[in-house]
Every structure is written in structure tokens, then in C-alpha cells.
N, C-alpha and C. Protein backbone atom coordinates (compact mmCIF):
# COMPACT_ATOMS: atom_id res chain seq x y z
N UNK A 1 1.64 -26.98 -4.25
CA UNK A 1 2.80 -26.13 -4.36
C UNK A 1 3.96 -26.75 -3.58
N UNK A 2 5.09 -26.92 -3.74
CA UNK A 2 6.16 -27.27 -3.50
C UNK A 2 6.54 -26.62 -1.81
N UNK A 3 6.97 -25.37 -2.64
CA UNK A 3 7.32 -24.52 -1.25
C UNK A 3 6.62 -23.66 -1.10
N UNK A 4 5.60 -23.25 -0.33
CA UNK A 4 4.64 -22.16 0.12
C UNK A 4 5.56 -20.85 0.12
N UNK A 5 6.52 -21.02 0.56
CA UNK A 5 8.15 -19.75 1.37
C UNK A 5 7.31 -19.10 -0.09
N UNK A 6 8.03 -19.45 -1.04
CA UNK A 6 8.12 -18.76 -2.65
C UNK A 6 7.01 -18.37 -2.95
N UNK A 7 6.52 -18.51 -2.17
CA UNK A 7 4.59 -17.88 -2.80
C UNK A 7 4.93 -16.03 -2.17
N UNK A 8 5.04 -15.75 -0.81
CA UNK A 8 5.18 -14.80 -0.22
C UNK A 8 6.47 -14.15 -0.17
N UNK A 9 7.47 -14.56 -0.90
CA UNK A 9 9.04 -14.05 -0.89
C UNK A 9 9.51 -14.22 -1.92
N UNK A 10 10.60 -13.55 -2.36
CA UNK A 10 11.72 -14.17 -3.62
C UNK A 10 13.00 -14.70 -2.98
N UNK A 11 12.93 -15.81 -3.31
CA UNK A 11 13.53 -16.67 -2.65
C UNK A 11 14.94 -16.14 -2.25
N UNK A 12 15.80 -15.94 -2.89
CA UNK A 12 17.40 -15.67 -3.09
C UNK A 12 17.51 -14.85 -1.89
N UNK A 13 16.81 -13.59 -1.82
CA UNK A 13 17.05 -12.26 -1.17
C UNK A 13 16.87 -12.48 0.31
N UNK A 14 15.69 -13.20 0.46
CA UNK A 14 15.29 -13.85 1.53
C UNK A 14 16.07 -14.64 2.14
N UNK A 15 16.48 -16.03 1.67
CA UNK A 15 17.42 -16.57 2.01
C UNK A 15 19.07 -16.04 2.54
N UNK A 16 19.16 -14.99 1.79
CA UNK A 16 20.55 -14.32 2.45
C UNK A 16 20.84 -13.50 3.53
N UNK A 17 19.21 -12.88 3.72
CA UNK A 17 18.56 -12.10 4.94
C UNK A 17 19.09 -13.15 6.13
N UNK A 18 18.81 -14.56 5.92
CA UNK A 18 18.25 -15.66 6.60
C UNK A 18 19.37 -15.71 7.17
N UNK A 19 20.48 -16.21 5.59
CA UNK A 19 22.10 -17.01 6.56
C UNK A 19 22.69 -16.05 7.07
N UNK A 20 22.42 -13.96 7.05
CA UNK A 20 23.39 -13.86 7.20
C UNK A 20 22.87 -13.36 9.19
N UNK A 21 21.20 -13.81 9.20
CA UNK A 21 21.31 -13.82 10.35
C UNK A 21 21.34 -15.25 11.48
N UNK A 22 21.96 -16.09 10.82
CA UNK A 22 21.94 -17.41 11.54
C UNK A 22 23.49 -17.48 11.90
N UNK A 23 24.05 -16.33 11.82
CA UNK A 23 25.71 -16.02 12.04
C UNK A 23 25.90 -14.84 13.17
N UNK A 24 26.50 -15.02 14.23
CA UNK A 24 27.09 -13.76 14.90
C UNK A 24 28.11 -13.09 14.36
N UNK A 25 28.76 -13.45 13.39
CA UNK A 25 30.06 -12.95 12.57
C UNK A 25 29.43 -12.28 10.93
N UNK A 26 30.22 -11.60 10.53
CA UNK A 26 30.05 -11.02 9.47
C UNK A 26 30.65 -12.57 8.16
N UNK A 27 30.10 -12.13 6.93
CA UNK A 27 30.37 -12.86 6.07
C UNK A 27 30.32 -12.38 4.80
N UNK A 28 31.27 -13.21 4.01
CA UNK A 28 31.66 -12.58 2.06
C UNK A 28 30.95 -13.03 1.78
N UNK A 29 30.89 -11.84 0.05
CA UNK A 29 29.55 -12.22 -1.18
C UNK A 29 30.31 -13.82 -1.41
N UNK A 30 30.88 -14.33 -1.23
CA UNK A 30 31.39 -15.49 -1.95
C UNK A 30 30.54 -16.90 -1.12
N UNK A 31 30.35 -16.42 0.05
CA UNK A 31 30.22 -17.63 0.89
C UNK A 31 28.43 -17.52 0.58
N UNK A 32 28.22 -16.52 1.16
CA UNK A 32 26.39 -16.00 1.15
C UNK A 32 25.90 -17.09 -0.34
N UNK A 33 26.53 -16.67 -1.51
CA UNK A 33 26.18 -17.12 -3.05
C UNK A 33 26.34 -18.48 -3.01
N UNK A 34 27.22 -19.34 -2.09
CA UNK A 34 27.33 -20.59 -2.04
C UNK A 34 25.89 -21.72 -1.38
N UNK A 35 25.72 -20.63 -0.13
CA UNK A 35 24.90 -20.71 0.87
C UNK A 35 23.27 -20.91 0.32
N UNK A 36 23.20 -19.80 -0.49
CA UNK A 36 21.91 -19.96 -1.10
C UNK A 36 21.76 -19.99 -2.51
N UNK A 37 22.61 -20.53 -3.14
CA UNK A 37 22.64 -21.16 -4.49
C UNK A 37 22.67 -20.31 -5.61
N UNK A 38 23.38 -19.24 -5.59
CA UNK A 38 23.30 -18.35 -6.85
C UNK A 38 24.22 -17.93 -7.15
N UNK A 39 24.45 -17.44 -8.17
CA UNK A 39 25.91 -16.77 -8.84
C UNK A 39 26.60 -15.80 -7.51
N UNK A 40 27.61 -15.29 -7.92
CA UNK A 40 28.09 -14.53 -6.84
C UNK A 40 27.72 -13.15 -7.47
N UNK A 41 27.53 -13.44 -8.83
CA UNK A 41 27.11 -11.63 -9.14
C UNK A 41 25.61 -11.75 -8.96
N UNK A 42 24.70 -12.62 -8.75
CA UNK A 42 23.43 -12.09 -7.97
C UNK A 42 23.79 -12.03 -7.32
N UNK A 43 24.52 -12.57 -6.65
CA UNK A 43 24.13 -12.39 -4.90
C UNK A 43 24.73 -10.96 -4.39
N UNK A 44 25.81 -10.39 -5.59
CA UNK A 44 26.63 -9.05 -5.26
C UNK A 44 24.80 -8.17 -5.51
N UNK A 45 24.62 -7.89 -6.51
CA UNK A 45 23.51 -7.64 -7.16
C UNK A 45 22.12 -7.42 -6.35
N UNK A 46 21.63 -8.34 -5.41
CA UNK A 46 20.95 -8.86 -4.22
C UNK A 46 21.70 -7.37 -3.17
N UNK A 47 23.01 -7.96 -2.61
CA UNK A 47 23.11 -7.66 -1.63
C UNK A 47 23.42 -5.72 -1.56
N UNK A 48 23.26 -5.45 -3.05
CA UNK A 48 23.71 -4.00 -3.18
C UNK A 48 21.95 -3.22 -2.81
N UNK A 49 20.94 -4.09 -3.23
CA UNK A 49 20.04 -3.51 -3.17
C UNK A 49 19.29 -3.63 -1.84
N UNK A 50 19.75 -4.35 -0.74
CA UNK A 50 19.59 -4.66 0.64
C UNK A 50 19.94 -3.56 1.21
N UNK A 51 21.82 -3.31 0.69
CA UNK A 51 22.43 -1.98 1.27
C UNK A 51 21.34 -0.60 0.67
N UNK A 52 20.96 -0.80 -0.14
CA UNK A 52 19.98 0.56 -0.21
C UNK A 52 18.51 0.95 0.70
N UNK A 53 18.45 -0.27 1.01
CA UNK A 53 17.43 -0.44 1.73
C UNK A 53 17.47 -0.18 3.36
N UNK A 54 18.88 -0.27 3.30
CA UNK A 54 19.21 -0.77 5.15
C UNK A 54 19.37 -1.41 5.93
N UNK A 55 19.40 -2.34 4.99
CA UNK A 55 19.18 -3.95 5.75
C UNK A 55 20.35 -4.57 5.75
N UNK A 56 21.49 -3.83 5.15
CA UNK A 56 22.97 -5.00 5.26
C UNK A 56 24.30 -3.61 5.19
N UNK A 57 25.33 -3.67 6.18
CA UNK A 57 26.00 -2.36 5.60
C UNK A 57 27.74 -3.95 5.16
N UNK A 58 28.35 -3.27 4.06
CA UNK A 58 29.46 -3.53 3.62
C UNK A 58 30.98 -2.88 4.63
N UNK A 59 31.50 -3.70 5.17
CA UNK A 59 32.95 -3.24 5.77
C UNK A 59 33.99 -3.54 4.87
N UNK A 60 34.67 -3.07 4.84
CA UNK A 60 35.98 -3.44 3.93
C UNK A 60 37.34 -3.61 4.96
N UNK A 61 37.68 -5.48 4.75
CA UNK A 61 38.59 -5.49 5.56
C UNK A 61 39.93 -5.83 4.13
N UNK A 62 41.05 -4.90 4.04
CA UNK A 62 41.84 -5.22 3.16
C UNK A 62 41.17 -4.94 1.78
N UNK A 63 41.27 -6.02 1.06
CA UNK A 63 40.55 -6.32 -0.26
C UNK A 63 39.42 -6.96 -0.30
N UNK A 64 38.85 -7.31 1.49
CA UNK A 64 37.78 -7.99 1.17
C UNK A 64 36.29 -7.19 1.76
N UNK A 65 35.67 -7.20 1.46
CA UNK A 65 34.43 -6.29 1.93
C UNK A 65 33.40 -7.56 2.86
N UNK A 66 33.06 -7.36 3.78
CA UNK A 66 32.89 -8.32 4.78
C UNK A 66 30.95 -7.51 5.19
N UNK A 67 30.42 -8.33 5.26
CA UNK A 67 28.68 -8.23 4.85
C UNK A 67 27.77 -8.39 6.29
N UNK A 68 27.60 -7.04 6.89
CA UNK A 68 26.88 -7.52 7.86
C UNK A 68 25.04 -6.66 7.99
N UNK A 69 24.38 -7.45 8.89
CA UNK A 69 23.21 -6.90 8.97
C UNK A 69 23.43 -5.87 9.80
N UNK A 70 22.31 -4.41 10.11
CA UNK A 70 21.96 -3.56 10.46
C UNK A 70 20.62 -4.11 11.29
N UNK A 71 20.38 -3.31 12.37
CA UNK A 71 19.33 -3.52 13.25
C UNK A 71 18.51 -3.73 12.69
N UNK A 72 17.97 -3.00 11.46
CA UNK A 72 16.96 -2.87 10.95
C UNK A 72 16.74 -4.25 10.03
N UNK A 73 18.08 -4.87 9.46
CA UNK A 73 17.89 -5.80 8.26
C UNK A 73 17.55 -7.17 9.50
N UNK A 74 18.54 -7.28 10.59
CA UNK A 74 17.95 -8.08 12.04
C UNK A 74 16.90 -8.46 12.01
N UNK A 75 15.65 -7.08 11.91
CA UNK A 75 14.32 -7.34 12.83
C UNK A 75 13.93 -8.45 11.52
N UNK A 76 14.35 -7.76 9.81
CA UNK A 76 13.37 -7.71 8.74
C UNK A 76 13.69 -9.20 8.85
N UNK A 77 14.85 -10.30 8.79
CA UNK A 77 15.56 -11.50 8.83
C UNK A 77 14.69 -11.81 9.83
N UNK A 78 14.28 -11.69 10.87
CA UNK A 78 13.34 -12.57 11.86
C UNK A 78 12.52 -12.88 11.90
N UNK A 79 12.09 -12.06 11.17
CA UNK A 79 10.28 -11.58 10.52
C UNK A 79 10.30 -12.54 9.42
N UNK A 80 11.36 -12.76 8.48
CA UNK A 80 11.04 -13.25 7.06
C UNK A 80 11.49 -14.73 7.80
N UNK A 81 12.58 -15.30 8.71
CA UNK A 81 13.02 -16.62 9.36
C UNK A 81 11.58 -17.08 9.96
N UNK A 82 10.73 -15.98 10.75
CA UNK A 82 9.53 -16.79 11.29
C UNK A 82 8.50 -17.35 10.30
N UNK A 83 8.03 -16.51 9.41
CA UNK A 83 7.53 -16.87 8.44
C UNK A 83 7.75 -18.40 7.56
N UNK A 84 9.07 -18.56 7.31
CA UNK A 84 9.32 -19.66 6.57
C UNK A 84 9.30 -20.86 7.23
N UNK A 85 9.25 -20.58 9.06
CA UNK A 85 9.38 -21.52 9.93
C UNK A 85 7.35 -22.00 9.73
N UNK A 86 6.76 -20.87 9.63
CA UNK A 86 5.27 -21.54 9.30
C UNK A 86 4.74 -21.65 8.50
N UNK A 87 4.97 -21.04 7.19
CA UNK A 87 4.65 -22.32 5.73
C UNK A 87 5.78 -22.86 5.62
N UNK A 88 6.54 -23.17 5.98
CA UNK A 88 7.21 -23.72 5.13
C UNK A 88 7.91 -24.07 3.95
């Protein structure tokens, strides 16, 4: 198998968990979709169903809506970062 990660995760969702906790700053659907390789409407798509979950809340600065984690999406990003740190 290539990447073990993809055996236990879907990749995309995971990955955005990942970058958006390898940041002390908040960040746009534009940059996240760059970051981990997918359209920006998955990654809008992705990140709407995170916000249902709890794991990411949306700020709106101006016209731009600015993407940050919640304590809760924190722990879940550390949990899913350790993991990928041991398969690989």
C-alpha cells in the first residue's frame, strides 16, 4: 500500500484538520484547497460538514469568511496529526 494514512482516513478532510492546525492564525477556503489539493468547492463542501460537526467555526471578516478550529476540532487534528505521524 502506498500510504497506510488512506487506509484509516479520507484523505482531503483529514488533511485540512491537519493544515489548519499547523497554523496559529485563521485561514481561507482558498488557501486550505491549495494546501491539500482539491477544488475549492470540496474543500467549501469538506469544511461545511466539519462546521456541523464542531470541529471548525467560520468568521466573516468583510467579504471574506476566515476558517478556524474549535477546541474540539484541536484535540480531533492531533489525534488524526499523531496517527499519520505513525503509519505514515
Amino acid at each position: 500500500m502506498a500510504n497506510n494514512f488512506d487506509l484509516f482516513f479520507r484523505r482531503k478532510p483529514a488533511l485540512i484538520l491537519i493544515a489548519l492546525k499547523k497554523v496559529s492564525r485563521a485561514k481561507y477556503g482558498s488557501i486550505l484547497a491549495k494546501e491539500v489539493d482539491c477544488t475549492y468547492s470540496h474543500a467549501v463542501k469538506i469544511l461545511q460538514t466539519l462546521e456541523e460537526l464542531g470541529l471548525v467555526v467560520f468568521e466573516k471578516k468583510g467579504r471574506i469568511k476566515i476558517i478556524k478550529l474549535t477546541k474540539r476540532g484541536q484535540e480531533v487534528a492531533e489525534h488524526i496529526d499523531a496517527v499519520r505521524t505513525i503509519v505514515g
